[in-house]
C-alpha atoms as a PDB file:
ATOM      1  CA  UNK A   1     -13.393  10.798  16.947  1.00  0.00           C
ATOM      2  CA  UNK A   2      -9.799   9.393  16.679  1.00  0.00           C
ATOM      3  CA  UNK A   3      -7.646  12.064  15.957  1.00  0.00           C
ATOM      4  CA  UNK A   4      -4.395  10.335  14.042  1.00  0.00           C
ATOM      5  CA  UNK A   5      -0.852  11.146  13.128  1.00  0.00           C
ATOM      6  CA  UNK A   6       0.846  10.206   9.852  1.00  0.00           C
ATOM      7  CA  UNK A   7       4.133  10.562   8.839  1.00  0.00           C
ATOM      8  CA  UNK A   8       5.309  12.857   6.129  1.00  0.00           C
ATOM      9  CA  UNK A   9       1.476  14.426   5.906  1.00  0.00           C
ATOM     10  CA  UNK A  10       2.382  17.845   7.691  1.00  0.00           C
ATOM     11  CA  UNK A  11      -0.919  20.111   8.056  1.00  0.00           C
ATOM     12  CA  UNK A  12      -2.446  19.032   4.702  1.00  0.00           C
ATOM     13  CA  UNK A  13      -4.538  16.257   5.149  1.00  0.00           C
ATOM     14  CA  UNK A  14      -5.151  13.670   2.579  1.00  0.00           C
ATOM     15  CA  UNK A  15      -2.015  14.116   0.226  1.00  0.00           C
ATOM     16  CA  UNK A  16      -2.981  12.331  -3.376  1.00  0.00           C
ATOM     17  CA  UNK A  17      -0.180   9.740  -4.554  1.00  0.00           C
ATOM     18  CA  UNK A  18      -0.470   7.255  -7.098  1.00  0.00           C
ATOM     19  CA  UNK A  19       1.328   3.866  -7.457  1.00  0.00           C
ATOM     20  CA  UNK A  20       4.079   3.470  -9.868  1.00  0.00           C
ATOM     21  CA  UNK A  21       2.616  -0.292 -10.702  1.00  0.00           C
ATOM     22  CA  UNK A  22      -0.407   1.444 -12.602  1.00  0.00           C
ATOM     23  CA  UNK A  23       2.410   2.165 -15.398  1.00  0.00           C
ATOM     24  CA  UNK A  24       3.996  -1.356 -14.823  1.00  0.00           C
ATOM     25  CA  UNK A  25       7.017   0.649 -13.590  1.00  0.00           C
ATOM     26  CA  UNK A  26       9.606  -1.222 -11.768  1.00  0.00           C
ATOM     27  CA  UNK A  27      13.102  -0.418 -12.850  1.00  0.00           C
ATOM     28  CA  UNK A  28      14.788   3.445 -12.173  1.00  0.00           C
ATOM     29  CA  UNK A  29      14.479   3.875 -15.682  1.00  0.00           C
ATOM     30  CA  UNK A  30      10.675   3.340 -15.676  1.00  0.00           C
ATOM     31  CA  UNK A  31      10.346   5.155 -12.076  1.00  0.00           C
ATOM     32  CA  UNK A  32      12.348   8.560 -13.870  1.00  0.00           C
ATOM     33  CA  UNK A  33       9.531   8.065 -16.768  1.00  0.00           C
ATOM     34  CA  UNK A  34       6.534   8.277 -14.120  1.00  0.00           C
ATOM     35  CA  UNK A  35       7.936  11.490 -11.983  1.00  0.00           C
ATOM     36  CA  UNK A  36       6.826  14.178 -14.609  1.00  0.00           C
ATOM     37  CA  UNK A  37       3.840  12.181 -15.453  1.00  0.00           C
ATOM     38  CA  UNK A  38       2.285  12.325 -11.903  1.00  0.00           C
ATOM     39  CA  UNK A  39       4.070  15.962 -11.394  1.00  0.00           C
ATOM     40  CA  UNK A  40       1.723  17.445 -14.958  1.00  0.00           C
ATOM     41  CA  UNK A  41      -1.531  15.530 -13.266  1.00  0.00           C
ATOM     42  CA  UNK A  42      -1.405  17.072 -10.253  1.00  0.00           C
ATOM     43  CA  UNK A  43      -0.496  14.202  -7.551  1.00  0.00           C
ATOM     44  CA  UNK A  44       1.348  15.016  -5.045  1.00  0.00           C
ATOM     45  CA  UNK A  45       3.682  11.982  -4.781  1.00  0.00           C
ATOM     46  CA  UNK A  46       4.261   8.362  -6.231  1.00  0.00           C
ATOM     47  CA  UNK A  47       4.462   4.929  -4.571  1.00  0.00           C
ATOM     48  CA  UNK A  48       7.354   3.174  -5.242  1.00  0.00           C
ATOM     49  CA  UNK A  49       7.882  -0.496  -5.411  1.00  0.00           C
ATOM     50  CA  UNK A  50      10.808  -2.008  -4.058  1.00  0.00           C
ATOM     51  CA  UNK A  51      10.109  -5.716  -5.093  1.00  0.00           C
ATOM     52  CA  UNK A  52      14.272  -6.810  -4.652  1.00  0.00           C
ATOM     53  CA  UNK A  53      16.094  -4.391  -2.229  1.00  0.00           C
ATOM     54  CA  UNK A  54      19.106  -2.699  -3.575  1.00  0.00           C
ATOM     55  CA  UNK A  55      17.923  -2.601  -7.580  1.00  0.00           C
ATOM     56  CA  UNK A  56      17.082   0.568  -7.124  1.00  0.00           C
ATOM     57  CA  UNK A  57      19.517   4.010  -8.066  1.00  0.00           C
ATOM     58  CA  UNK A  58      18.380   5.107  -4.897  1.00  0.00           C
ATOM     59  CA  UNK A  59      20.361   8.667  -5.257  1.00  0.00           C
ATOM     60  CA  UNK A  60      19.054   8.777  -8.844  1.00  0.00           C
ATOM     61  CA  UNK A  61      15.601   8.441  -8.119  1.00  0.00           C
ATOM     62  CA  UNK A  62      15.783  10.754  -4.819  1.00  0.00           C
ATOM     63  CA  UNK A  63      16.920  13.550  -7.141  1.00  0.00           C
ATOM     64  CA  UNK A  64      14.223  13.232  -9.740  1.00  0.00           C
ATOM     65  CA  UNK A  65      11.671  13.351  -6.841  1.00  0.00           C
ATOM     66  CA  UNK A  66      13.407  16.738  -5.173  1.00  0.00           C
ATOM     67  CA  UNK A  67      13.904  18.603  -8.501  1.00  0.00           C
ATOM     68  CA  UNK A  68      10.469  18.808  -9.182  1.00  0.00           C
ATOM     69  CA  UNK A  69       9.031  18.280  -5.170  1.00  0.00           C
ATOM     70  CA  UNK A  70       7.274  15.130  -5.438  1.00  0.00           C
ATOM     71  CA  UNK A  71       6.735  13.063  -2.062  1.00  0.00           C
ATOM     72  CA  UNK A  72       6.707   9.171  -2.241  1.00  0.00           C
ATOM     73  CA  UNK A  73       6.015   6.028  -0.612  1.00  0.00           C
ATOM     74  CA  UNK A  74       7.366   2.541  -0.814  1.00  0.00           C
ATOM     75  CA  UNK A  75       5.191  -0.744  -1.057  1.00  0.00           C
ATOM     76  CA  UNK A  76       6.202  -4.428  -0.997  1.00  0.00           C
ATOM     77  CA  UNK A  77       5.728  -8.170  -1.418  1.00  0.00           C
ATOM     78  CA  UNK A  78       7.608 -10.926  -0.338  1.00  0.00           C
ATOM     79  CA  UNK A  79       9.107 -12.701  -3.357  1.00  0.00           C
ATOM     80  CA  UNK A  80       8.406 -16.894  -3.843  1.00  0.00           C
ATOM     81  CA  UNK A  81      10.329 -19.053  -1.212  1.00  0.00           C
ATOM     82  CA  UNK A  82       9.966 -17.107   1.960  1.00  0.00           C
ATOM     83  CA  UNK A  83       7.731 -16.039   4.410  1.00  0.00           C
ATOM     84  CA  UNK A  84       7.228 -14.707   7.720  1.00  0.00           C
ATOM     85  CA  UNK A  85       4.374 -17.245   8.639  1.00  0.00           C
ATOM     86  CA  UNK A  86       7.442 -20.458   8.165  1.00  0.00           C
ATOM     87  CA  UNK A  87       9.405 -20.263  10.702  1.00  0.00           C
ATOM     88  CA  UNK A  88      12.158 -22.126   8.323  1.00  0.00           C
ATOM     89  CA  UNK A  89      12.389 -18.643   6.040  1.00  0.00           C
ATOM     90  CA  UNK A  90      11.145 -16.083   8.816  1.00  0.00           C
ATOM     91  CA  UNK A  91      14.854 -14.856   8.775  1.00  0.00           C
ATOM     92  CA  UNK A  92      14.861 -14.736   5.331  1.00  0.00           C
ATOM     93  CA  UNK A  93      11.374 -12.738   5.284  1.00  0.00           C
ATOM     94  CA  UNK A  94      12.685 -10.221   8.274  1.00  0.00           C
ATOM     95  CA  UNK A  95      16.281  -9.937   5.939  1.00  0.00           C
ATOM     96  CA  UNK A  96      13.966  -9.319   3.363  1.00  0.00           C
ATOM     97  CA  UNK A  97      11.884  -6.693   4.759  1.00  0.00           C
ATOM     98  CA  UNK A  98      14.958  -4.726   6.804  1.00  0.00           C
ATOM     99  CA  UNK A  99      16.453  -4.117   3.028  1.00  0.00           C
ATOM    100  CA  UNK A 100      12.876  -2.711   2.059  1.00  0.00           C
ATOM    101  CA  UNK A 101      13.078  -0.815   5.499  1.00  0.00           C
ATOM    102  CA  UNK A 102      16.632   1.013   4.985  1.00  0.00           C
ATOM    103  CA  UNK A 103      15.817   1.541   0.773  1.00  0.00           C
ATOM    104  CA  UNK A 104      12.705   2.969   1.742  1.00  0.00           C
ATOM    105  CA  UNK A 105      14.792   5.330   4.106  1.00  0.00           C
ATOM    106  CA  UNK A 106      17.149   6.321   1.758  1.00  0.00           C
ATOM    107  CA  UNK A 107      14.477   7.089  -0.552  1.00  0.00           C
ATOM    108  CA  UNK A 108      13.350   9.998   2.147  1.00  0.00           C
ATOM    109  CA  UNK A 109       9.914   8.041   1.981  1.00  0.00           C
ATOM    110  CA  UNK A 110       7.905   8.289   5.194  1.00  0.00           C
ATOM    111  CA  UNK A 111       6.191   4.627   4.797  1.00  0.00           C
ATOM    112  CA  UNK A 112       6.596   1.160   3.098  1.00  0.00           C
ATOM    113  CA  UNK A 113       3.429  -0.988   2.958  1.00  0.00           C
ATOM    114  CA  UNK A 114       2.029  -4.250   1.759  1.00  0.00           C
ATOM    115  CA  UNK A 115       1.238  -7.826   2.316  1.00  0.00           C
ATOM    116  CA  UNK A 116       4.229  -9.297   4.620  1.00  0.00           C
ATOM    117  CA  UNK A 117       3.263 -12.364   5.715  1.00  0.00           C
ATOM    118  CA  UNK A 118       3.266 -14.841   2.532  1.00  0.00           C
ATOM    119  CA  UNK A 119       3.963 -14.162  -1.038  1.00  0.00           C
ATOM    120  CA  UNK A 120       0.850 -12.837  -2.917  1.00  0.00           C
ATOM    121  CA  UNK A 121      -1.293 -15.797  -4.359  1.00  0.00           C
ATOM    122  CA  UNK A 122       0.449 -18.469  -1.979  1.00  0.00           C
ATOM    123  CA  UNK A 123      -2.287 -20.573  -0.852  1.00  0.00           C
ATOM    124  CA  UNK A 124      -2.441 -23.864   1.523  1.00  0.00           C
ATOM    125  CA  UNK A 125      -6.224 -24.577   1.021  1.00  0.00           C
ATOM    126  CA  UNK A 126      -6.872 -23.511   4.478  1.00  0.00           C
ATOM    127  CA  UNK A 127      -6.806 -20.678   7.087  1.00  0.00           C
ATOM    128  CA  UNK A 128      -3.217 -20.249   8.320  1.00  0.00           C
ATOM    129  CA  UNK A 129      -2.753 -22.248  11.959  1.00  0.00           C
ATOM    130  CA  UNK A 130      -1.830 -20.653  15.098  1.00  0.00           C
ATOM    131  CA  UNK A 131       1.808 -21.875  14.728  1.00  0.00           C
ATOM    132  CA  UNK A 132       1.826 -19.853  11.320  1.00  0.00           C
ATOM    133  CA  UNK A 133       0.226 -16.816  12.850  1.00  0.00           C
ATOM    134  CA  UNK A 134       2.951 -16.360  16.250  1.00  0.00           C
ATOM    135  CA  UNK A 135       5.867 -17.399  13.602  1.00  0.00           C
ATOM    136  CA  UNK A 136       4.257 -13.949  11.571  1.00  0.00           C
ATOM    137  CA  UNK A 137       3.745 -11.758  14.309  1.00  0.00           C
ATOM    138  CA  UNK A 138       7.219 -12.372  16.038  1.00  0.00           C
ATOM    139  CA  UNK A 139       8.734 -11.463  12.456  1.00  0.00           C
ATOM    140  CA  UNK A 140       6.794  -8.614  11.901  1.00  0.00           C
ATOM    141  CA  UNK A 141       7.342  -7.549  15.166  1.00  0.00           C
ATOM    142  CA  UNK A 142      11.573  -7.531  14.467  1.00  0.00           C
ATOM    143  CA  UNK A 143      10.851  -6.020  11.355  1.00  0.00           C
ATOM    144  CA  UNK A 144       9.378  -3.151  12.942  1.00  0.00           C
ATOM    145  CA  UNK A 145      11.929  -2.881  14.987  1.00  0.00           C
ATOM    146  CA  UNK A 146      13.951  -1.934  12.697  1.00  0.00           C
ATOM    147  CA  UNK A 147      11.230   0.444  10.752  1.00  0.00           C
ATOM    148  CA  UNK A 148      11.017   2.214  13.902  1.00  0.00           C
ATOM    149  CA  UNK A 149      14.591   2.948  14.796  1.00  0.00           C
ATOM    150  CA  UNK A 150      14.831   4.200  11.527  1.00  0.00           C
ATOM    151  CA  UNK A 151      11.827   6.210  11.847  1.00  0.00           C
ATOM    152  CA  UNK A 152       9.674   4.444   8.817  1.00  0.00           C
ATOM    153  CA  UNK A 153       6.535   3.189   9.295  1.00  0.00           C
ATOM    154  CA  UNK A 154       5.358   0.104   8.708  1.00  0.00           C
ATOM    155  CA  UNK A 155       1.399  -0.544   6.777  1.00  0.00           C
ATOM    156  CA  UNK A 156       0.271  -4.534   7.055  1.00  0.00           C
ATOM    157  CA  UNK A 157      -1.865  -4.739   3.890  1.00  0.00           C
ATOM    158  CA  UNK A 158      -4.570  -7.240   4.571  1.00  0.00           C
ATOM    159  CA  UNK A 159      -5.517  -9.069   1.542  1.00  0.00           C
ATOM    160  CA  UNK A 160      -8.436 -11.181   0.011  1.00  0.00           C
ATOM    161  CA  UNK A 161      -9.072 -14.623   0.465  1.00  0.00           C
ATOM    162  CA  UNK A 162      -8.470 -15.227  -3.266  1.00  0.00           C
ATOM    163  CA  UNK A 163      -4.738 -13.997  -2.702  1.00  0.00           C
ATOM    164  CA  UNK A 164      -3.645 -14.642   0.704  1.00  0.00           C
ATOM    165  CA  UNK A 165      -4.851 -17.200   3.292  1.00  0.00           C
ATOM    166  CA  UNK A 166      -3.461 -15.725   6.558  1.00  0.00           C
ATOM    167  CA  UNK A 167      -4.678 -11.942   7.020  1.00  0.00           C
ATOM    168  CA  UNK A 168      -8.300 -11.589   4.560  1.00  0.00           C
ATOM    169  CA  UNK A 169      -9.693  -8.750   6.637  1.00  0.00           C
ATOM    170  CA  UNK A 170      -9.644  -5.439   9.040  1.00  0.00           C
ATOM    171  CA  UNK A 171     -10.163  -7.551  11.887  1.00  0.00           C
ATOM    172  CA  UNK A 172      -7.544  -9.971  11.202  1.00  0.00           C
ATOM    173  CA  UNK A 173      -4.819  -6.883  10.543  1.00  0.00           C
ATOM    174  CA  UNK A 174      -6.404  -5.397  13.914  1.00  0.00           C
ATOM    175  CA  UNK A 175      -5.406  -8.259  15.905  1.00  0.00           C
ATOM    176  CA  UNK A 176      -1.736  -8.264  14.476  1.00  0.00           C
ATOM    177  CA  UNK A 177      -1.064  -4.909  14.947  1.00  0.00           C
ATOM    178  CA  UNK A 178      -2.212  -5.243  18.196  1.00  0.00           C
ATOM    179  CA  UNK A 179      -0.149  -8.617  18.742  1.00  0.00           C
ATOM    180  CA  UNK A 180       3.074  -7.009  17.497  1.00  0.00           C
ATOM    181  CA  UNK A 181       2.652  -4.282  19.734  1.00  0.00           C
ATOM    182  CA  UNK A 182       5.278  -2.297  17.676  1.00  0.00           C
ATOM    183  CA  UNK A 183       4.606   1.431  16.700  1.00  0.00           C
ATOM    184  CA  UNK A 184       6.150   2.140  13.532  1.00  0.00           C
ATOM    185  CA  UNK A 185       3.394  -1.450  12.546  1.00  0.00           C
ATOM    186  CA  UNK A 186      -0.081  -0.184  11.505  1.00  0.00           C
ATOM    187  CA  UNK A 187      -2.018  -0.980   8.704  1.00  0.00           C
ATOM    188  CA  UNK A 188      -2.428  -0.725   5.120  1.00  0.00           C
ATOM    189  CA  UNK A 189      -6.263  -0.466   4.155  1.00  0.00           C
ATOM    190  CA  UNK A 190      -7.852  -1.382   0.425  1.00  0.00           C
ATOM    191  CA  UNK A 191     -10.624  -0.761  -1.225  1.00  0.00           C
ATOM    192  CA  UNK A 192     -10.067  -3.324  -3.639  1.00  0.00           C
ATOM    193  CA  UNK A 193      -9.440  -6.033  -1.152  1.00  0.00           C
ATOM    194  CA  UNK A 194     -12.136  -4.752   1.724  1.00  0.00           C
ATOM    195  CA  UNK A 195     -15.131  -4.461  -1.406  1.00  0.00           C
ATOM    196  CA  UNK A 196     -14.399  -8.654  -1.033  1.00  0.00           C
ATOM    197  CA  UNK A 197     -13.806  -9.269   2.570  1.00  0.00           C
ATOM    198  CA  UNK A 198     -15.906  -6.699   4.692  1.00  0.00           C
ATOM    199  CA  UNK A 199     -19.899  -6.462   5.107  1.00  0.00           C
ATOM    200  CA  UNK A 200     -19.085  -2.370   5.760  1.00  0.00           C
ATOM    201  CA  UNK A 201     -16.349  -0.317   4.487  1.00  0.00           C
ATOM    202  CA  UNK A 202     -17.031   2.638   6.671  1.00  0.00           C
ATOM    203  CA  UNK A 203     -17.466   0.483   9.583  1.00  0.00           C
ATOM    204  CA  UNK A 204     -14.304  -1.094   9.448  1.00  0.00           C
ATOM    205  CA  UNK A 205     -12.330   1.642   8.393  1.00  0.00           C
ATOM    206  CA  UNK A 206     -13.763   3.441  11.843  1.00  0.00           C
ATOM    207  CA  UNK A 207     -12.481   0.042  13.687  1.00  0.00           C
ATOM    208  CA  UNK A 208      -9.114   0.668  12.497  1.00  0.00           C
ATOM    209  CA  UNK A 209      -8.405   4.336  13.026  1.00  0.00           C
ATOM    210  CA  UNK A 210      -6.170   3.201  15.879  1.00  0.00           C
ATOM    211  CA  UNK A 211      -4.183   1.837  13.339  1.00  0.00           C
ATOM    212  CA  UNK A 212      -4.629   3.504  10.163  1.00  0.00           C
ATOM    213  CA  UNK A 213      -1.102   4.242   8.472  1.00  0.00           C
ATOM    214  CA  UNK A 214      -2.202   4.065   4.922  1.00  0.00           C
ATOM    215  CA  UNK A 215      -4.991   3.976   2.273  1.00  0.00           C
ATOM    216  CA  UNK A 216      -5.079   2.401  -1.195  1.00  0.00           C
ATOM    217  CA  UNK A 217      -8.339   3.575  -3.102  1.00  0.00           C
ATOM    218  CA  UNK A 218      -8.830   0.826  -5.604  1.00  0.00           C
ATOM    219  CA  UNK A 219     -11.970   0.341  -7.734  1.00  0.00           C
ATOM    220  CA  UNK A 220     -14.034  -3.061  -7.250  1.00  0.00           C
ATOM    221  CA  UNK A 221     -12.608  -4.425 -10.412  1.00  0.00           C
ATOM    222  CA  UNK A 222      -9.246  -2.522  -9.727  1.00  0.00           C
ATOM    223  CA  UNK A 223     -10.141  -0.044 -12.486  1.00  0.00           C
ATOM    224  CA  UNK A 224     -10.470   3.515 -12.659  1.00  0.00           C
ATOM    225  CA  UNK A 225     -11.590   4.866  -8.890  1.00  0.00           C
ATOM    226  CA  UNK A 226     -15.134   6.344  -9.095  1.00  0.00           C
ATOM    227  CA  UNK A 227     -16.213   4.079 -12.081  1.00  0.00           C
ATOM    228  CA  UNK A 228     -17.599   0.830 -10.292  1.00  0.00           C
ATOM    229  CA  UNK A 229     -19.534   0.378  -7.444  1.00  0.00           C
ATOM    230  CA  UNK A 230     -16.949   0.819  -4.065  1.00  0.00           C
ATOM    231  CA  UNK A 231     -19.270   3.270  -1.872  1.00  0.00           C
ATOM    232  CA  UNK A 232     -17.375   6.050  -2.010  1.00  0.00           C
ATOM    233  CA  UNK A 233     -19.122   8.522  -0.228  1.00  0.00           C
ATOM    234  CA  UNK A 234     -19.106   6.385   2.511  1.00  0.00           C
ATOM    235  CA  UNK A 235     -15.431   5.269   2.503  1.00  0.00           C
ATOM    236  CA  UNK A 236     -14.788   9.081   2.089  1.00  0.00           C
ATOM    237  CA  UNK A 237     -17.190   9.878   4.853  1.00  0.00           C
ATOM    238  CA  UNK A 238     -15.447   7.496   7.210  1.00  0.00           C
ATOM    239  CA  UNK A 239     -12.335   8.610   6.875  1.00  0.00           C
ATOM    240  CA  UNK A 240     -13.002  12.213   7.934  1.00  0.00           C
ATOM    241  CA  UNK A 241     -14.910  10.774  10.850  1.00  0.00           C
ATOM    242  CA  UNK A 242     -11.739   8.954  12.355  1.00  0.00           C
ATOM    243  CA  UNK A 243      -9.654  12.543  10.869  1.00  0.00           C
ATOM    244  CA  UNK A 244      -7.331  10.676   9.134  1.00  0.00           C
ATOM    245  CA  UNK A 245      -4.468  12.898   7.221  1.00  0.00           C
ATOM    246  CA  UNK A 246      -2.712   9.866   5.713  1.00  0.00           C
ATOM    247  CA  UNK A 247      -1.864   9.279   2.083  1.00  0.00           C
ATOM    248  CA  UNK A 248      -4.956   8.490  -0.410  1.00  0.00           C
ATOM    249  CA  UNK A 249      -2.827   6.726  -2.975  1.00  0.00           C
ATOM    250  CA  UNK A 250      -4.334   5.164  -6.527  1.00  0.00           C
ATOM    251  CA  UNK A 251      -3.600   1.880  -6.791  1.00  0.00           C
ATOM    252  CA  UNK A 252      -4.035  -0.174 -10.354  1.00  0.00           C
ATOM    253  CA  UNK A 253      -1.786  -2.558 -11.774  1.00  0.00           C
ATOM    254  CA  UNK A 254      -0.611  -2.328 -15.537  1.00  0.00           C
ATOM    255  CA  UNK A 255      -0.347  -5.577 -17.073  1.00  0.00           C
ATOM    256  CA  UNK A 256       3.077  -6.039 -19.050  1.00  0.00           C
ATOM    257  CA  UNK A 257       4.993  -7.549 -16.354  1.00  0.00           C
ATOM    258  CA  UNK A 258       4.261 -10.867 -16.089  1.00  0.00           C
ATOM    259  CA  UNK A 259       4.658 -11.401 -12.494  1.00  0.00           C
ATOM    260  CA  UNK A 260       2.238  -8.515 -11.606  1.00  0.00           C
ATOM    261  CA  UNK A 261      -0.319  -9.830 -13.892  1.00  0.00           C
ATOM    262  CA  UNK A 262      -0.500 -13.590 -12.299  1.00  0.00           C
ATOM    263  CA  UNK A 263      -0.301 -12.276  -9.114  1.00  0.00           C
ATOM    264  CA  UNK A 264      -3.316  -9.808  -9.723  1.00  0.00           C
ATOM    265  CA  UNK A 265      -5.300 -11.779 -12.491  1.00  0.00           C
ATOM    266  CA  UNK A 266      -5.042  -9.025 -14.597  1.00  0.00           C
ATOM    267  CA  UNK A 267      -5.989 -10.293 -17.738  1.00  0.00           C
ATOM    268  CA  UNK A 268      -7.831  -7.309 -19.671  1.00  0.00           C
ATOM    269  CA  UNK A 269      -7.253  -3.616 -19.853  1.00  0.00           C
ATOM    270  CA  UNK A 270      -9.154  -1.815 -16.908  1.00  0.00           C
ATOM    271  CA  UNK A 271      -9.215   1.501 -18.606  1.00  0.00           C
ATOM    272  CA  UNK A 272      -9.298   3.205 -21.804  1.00  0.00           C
ATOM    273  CA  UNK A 273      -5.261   3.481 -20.808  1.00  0.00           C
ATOM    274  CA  UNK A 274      -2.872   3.739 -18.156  1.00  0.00           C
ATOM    275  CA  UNK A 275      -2.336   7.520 -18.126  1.00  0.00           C
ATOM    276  CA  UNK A 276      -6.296   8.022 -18.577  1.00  0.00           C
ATOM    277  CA  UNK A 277      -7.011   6.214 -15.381  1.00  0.00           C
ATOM    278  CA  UNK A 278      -4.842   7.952 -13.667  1.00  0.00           C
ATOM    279  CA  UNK A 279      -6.003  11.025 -14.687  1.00  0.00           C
ATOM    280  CA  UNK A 280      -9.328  10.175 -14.267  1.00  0.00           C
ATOM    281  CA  UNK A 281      -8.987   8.429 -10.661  1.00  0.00           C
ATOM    282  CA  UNK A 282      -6.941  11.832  -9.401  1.00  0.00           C
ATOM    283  CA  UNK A 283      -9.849  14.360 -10.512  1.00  0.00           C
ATOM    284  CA  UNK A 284     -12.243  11.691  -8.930  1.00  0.00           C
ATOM    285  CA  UNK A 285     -10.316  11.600  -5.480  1.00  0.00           C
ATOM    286  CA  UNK A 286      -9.618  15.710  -5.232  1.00  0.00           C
ATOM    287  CA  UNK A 287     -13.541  16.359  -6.539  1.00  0.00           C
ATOM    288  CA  UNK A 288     -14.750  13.794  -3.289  1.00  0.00           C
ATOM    289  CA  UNK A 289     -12.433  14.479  -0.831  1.00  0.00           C
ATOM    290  CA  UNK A 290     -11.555  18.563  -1.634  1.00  0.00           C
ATOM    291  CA  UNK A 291     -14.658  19.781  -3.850  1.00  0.00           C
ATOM    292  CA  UNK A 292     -12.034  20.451  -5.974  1.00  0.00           C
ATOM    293  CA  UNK A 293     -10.525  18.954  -9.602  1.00  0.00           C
ATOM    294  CA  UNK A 294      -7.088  17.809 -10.769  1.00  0.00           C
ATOM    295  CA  UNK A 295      -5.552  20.540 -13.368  1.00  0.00           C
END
């Protein structure tokens, strides 16, 4: 048994967050809206999305989180135009990220996470070639750098083949981490994205444990978590095996922000609405993980 340590987690494993994006929110003003939302629940902190670095009222939305105690995270995407894997805009991808990096300090969040190598939904009609692969692991590898002189850690999300061509699965986000040889780099793991890409959830989730910095439980068809057909007792299962006390965050995407909805072909509502998924997805998580329910 691989016995891990996560930032921010303290002695209580598993804390229960829920990301920002299930409410479309993007903007302070949106970000201020979801803090008593996810506070009356009963999560016990909110991912934040820092899509352009420096948009954010930083001290603004670090207030709102202390008044009423709520923890957070930061994810990420590269934006159109650069990427780590081009050596032409790997600058531009490491400038990128750093900004990410110091927001995500400023922010008091422990982690940032995502997919850092392309934009999401890039593809080339092919696997990505060696020369794309060092060009990604030598930026991620500065990028960490950074994440871990500012003591931030850094989750790789692997995505699916239908939204990434360079890292699809556990193995592939194995071999980065393991290339970049950087501590504050680990990796992201997705329920959404592994239901496509792995022949066993539990069994990769048990190869990564080295790496483990972050979970995303995500329903198969990104919907509310416990409704579809993600094996849950056996993702569940696996993560107590490896003792991970990492985040278990919620991750859905609401659809009224254009960009979000091409990138994750969200064309139809997933739930009965937003705040009922969340709800529902919270109560589902504590009842599996804690035998106990969300207030």
């Amino acid at each position: 048994m691989s016995t891990l340590s996560h930032s921010g987690t303290g002695d209580v494993p598993n804390k229960a967050g829920i990301h920002c994006l299930v409410w479309s929110a993007t903007t302070t003003a949106d970000i201020l809206a979801v803090i008593p939302k996810a506070i009356e629940m009963g999560y016990d902190g909110i991912e934040i999305p820092v899509l352009a670095p420096g948009l954010l009222d930083i001290p603004k939305v670090r207030a709102a989180l202390d008044d009423v105690g709520l923890l957070c995270t930061t994810s990420t995407a590269l934006p159109p135009g650069i990427a780590l894997i081009d050596e032409a805009t790997t600058s531009d991808a490491v400038e990128f990220l750093t900004g990410v990096i110091r927001d995500t300090a400023e922010l008091g969040a422990p982690l940032v996470c995502g997919p850092m190598a392309a934009p999401i939904g890039e593809q080339r009609g092919r696997g990505s070639t060696p020369e794309e692969w060092a060009s990604c692991v030598t930026g991620l590898r500065e990028a960490g750098k950074v994440a871990t002189d500012l003591g931030i850690d850094l989750a790789f999300e692997p995505l699916n083949r239908f939204e990434t061509f360079v890292v699809n699965t556990t193995a592939d986000g194995i071999r980065l981490c393991e290339e970049v040889n950087e501590p504050s780099v680990g990796l992201l793991l997705d329920t959404f994205h592994m239901n496509i890409e792995e022949q066993s959830l539990p069994a990769a989730i048990r190869a990564a444990a080295p790496h483990l910095k972050h979970f995303h439980c995500s329903e198969n068809d990104r919907g509310t978590v416990g409704s579809g057909h993600v094996p849950w007792a056996d993702v569940f299962g696996a993560l107590k095996d490896i003792d991970y006390r990492g985040w278990l965050t919620v991750e859905s995407f609401g659809g009224s922000v254009p960009e979000i909805a091409a990138a994750t072909s969200i064309w139809r509502p997933l739930a009965s609405s937003q705040d009922a998924l969340a709800r529902d997805s919270l109560r589902f998580t504590k009842q599996a993980i804690h035998g106990v329910s969300a207030p």
